[in-house]
C-alpha atoms as a PDB file:
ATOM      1  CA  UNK A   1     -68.574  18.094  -6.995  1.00  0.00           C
ATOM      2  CA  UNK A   2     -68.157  16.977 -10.470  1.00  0.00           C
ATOM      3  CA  UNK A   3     -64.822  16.813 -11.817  1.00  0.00           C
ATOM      4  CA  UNK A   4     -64.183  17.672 -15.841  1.00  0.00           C
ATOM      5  CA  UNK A   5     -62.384  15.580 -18.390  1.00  0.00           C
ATOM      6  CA  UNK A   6     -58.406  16.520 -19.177  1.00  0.00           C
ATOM      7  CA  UNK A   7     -57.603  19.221 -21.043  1.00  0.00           C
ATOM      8  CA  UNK A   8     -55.766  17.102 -23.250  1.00  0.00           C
ATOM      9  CA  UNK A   9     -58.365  14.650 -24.316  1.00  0.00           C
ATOM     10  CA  UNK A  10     -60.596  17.697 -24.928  1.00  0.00           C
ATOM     11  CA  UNK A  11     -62.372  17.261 -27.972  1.00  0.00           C
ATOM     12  CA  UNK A  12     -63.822  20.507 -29.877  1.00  0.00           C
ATOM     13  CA  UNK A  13     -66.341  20.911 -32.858  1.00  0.00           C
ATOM     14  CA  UNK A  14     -66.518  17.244 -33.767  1.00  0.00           C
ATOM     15  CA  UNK A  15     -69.838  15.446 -34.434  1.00  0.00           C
ATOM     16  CA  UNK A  16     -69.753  11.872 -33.599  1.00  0.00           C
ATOM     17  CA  UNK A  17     -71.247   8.418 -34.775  1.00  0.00           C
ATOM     18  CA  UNK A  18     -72.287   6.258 -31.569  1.00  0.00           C
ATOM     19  CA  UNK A  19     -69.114   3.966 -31.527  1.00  0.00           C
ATOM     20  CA  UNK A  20     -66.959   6.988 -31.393  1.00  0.00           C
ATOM     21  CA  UNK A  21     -69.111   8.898 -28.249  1.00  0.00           C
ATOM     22  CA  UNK A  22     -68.893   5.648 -26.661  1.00  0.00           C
ATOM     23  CA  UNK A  23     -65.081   6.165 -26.430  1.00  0.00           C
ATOM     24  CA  UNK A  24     -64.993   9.346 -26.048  1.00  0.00           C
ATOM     25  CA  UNK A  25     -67.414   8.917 -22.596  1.00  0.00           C
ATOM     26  CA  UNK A  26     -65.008   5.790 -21.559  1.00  0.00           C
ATOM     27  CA  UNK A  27     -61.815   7.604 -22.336  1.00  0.00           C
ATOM     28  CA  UNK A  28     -62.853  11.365 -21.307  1.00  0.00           C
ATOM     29  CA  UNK A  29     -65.917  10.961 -18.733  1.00  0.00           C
ATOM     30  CA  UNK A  30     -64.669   7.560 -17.232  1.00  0.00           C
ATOM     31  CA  UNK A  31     -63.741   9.668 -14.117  1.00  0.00           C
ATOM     32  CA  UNK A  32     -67.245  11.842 -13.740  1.00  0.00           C
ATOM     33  CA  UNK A  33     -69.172   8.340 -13.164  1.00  0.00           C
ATOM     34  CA  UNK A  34     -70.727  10.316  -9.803  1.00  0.00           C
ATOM     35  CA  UNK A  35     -72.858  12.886 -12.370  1.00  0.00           C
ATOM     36  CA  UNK A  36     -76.501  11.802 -12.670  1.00  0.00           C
ATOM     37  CA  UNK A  37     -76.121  13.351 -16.029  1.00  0.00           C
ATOM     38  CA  UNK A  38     -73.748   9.696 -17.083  1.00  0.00           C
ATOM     39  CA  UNK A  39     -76.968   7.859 -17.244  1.00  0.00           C
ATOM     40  CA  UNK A  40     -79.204   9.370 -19.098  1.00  0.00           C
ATOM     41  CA  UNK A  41     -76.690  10.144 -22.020  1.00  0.00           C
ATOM     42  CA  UNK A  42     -76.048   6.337 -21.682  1.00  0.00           C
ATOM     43  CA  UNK A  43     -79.480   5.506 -22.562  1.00  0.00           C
ATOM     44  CA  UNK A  44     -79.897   8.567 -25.266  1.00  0.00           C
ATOM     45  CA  UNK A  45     -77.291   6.026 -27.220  1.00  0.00           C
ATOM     46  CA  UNK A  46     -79.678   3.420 -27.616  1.00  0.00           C
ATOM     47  CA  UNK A  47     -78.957   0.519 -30.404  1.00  0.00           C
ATOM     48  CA  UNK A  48     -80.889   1.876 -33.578  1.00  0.00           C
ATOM     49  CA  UNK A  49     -84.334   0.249 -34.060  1.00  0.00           C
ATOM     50  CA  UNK A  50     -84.956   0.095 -30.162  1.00  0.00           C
ATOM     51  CA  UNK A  51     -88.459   1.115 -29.235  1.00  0.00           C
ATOM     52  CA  UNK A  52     -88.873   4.002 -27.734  1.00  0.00           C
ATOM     53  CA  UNK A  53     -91.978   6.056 -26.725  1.00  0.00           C
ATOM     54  CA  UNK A  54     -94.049   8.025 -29.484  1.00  0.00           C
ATOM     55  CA  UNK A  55     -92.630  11.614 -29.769  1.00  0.00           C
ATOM     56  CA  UNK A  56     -89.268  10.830 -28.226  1.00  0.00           C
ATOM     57  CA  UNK A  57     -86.410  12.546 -29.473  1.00  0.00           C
ATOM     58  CA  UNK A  58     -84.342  10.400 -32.349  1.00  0.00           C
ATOM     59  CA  UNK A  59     -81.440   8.755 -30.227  1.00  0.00           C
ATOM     60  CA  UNK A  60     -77.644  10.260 -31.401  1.00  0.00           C
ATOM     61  CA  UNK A  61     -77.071   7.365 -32.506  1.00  0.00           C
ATOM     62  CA  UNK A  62     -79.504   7.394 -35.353  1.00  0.00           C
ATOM     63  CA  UNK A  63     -79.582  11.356 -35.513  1.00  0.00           C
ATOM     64  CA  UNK A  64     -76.004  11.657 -35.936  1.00  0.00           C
ATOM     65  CA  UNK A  65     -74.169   9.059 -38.682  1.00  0.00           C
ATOM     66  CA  UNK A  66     -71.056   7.440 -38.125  1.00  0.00           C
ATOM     67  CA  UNK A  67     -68.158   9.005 -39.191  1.00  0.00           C
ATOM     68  CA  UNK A  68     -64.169   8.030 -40.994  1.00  0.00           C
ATOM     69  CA  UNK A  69     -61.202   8.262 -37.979  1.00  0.00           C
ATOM     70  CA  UNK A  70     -59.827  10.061 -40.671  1.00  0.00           C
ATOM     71  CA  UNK A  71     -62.543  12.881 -40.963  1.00  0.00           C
ATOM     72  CA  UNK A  72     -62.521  12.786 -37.249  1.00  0.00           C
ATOM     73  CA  UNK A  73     -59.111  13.221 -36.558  1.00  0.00           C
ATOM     74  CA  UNK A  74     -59.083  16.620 -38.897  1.00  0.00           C
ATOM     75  CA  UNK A  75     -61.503  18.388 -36.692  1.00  0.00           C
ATOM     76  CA  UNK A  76     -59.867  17.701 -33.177  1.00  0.00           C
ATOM     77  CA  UNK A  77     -58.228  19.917 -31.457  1.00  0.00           C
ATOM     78  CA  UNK A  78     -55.911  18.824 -28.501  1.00  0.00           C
ATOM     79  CA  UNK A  79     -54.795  20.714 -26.167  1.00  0.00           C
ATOM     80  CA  UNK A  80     -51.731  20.215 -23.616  1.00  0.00           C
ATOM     81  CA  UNK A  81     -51.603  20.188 -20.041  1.00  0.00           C
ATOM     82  CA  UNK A  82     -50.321  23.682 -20.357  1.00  0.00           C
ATOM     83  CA  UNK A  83     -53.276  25.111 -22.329  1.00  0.00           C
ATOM     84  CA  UNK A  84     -51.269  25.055 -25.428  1.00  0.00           C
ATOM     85  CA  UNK A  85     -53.137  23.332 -28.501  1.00  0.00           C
ATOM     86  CA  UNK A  86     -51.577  20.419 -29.996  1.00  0.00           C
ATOM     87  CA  UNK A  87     -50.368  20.195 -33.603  1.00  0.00           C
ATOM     88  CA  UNK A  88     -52.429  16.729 -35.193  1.00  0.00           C
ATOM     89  CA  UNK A  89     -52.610  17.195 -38.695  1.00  0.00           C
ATOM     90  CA  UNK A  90     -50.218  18.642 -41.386  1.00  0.00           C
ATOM     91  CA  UNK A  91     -51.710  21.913 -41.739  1.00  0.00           C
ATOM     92  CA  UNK A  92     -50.581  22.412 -38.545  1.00  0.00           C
ATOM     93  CA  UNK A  93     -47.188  21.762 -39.260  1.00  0.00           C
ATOM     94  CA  UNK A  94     -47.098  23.512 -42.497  1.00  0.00           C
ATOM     95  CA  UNK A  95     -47.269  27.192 -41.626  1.00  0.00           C
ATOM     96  CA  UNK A  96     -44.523  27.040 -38.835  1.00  0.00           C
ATOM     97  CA  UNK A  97     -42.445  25.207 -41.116  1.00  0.00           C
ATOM     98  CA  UNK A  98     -43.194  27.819 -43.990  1.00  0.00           C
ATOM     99  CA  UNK A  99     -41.908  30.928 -41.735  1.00  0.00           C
ATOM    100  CA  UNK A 100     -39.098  29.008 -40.281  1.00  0.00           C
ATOM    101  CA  UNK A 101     -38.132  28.243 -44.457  1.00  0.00           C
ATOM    102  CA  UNK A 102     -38.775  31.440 -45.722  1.00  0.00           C
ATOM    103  CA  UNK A 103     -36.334  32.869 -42.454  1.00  0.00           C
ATOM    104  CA  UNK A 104     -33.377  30.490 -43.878  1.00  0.00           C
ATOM    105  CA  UNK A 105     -34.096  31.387 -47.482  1.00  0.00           C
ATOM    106  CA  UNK A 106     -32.843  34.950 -46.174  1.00  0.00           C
ATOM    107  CA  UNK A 107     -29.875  33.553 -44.107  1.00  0.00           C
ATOM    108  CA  UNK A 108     -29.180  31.771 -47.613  1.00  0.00           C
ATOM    109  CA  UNK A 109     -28.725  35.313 -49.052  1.00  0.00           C
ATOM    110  CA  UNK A 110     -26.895  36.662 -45.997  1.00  0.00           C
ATOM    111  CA  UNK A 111     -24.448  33.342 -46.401  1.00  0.00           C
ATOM    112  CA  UNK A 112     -23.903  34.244 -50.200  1.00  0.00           C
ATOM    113  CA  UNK A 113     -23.093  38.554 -49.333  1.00  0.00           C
ATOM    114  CA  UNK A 114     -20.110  37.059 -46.768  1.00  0.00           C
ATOM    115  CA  UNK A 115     -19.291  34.356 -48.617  1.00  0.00           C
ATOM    116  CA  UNK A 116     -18.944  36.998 -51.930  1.00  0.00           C
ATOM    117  CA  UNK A 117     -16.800  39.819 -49.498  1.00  0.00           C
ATOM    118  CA  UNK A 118     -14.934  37.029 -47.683  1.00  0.00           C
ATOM    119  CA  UNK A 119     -13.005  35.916 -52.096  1.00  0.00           C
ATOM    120  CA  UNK A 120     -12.802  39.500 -52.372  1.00  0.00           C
ATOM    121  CA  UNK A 121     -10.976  40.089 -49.009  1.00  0.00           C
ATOM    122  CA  UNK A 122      -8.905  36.950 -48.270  1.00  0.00           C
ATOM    123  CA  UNK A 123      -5.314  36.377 -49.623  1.00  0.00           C
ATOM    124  CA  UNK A 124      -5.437  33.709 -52.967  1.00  0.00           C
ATOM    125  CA  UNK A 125      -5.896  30.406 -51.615  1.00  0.00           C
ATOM    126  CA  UNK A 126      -7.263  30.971 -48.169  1.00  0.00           C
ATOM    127  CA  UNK A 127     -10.789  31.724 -48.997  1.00  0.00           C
ATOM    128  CA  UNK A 128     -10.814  28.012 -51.470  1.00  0.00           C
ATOM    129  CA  UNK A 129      -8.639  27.082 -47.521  1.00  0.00           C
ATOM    130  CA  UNK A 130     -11.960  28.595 -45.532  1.00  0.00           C
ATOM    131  CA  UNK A 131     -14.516  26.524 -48.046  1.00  0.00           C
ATOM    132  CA  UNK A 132     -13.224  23.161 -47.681  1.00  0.00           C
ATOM    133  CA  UNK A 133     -12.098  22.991 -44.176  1.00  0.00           C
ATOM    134  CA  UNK A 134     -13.841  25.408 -41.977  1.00  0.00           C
ATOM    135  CA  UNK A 135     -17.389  25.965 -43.075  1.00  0.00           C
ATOM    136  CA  UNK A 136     -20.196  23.424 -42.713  1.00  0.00           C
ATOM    137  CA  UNK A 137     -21.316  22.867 -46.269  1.00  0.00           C
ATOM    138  CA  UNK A 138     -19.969  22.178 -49.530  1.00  0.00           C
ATOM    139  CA  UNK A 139     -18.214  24.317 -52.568  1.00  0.00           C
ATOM    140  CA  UNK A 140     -21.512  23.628 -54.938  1.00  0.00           C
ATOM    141  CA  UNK A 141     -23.687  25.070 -52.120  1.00  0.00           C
ATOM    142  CA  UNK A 142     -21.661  28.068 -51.391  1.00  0.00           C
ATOM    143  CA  UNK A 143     -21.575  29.054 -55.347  1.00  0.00           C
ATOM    144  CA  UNK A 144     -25.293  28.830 -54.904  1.00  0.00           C
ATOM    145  CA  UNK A 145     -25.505  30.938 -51.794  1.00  0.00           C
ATOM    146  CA  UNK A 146     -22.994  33.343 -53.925  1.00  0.00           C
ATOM    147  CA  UNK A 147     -24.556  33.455 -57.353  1.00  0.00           C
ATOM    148  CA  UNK A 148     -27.785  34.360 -55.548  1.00  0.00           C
ATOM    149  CA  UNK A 149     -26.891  37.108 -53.429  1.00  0.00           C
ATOM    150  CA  UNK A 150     -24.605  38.291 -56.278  1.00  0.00           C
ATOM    151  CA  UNK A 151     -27.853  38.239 -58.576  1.00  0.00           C
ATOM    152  CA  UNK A 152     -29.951  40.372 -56.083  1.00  0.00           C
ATOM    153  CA  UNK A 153     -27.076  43.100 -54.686  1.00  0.00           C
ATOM    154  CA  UNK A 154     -26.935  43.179 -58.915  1.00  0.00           C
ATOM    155  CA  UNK A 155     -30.412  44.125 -58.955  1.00  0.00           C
ATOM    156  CA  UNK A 156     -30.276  41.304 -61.509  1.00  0.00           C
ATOM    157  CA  UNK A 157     -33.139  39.777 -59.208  1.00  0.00           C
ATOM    158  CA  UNK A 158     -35.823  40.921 -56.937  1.00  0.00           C
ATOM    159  CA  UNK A 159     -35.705  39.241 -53.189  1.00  0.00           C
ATOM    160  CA  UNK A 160     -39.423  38.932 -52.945  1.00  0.00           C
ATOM    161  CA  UNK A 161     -39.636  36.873 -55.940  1.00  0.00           C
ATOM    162  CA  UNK A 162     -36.683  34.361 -54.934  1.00  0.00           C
ATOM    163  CA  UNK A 163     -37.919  31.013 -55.687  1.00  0.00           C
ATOM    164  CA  UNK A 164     -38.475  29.340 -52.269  1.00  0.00           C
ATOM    165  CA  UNK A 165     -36.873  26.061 -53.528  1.00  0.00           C
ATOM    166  CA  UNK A 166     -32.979  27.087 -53.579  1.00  0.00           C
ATOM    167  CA  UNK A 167     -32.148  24.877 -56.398  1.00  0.00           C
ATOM    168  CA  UNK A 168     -34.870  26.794 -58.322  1.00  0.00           C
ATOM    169  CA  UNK A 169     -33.346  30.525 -57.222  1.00  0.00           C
ATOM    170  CA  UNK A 170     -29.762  29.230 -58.554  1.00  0.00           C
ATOM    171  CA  UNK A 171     -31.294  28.243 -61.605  1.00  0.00           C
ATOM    172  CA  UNK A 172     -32.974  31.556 -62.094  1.00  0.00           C
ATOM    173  CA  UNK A 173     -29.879  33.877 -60.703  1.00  0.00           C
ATOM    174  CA  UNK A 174     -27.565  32.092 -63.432  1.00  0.00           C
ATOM    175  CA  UNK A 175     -29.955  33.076 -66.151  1.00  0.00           C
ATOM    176  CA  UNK A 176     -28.896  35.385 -68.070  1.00  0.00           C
ATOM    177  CA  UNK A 177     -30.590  39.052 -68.999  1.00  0.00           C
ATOM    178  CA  UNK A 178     -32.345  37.189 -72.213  1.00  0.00           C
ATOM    179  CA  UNK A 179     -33.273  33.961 -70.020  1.00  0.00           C
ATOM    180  CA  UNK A 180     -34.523  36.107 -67.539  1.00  0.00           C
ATOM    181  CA  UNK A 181     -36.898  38.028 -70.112  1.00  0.00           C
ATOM    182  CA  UNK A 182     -38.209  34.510 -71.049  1.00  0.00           C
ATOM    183  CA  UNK A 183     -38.537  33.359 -67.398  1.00  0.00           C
ATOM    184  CA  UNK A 184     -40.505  36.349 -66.117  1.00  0.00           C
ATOM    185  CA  UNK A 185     -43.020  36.500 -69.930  1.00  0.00           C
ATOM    186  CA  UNK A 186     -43.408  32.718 -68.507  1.00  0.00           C
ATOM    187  CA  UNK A 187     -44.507  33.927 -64.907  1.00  0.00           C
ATOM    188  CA  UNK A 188     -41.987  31.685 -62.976  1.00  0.00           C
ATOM    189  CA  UNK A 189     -39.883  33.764 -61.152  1.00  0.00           C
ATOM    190  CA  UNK A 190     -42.323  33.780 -58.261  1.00  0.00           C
ATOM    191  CA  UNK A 191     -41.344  32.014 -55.078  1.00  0.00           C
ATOM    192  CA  UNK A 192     -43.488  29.084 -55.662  1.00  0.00           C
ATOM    193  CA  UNK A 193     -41.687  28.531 -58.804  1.00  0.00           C
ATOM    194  CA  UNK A 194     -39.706  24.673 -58.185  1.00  0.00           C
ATOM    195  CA  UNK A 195     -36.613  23.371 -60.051  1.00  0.00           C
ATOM    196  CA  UNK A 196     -37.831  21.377 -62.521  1.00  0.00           C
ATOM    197  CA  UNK A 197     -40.260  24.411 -63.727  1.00  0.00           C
ATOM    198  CA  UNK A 198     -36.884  25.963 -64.815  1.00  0.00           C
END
């Protein structure tokens, strides 16, 4: 009975030059030695130029050119011993980084609303008390996290066009009314809009 290559050294949608099948069969098919189909793809990769009888088909080799690693390693997809596919190239990171950003961007907000009830509720002195020994960031980043939620409960700003880059959404949430008539004629309140746009 034939056994079948890892999951995790699967390879999908990838068209390879004859150095890279070659590893591929070592690496992937090394264990499957016992399938009569091992030899005949063998001698399909024949060195270019070999003879070979009239009508044959073209050897892979010579059919299919050799390829970058670096145009390789775009198309494969690995997958885990758990069925799971395996992140390889930064697309791949990107969008789960994105969602996990764009979630903190809100807690950023959320931070700014307590932070904004906490000076109106606390005794003088113990909410300057709460900044500088009890939370985990600094007095510039909280008057960020403030200035922006203060700028959206306002209705001074829209959420959904928050820069993404927090710098950027301070800058635009200390603008005032005419800077803010400026910013938005110059299309860059958006959330791709970055610091030094501002």
């Amino acid at each position: 009975m034939e056994k079948t290559a890892p999951k995790s050294k699967l390879l999908s949608g990838v068209k390879f030059g004859k150095a890279a099948v070659h590893r591929a069969m070592e690496e992937d098919l090394g264990d499957v030695s016992t399938s009569s189909n091992i030899a005949e793809i063998k001698r399909t990769l024949s060195e270019p130029g070999e003879a070979r009888a009239e009508g044959a088909p073209t050897p892979v080799a010579e059919a299919i050119p050799e390829v970058h690693t670096s145009e390789i390693s775009k198309a494969v997809t690995v997958i885990d011993q758990t069925g799971a596919v395996v992140p390889t190239t930064s697309r791949d990171f990107v969008e789960p980084i994105s969602h996990l950003w764009e979630a903190s961007q809100k807690n950023f907000v959320q931070i700014g609303r307590h932070l904004n009830e906490a000076k109106k509720r606390l005794p003088h002195g113990e909410y300057e008390n709460m900044l500088t020994q009890e939370l985990p960031f600094s007095t510039s980043n909280a008057k960020m996290f403030r200035t922006i939620a203060a700028a959206i409960d306002s209705s001074k700003l829209e959420e959904r066009l928050l820069p993404r880059d927090i710098t950027a959404a301070y800058y635009v949430a200390s603008l005032d009314n005419d800077g803010l008539a400026k910013a938005a004629e110059c299309g860059i309140i958006k959330p791709s809009t970055k610091r030094a746009e501002i």
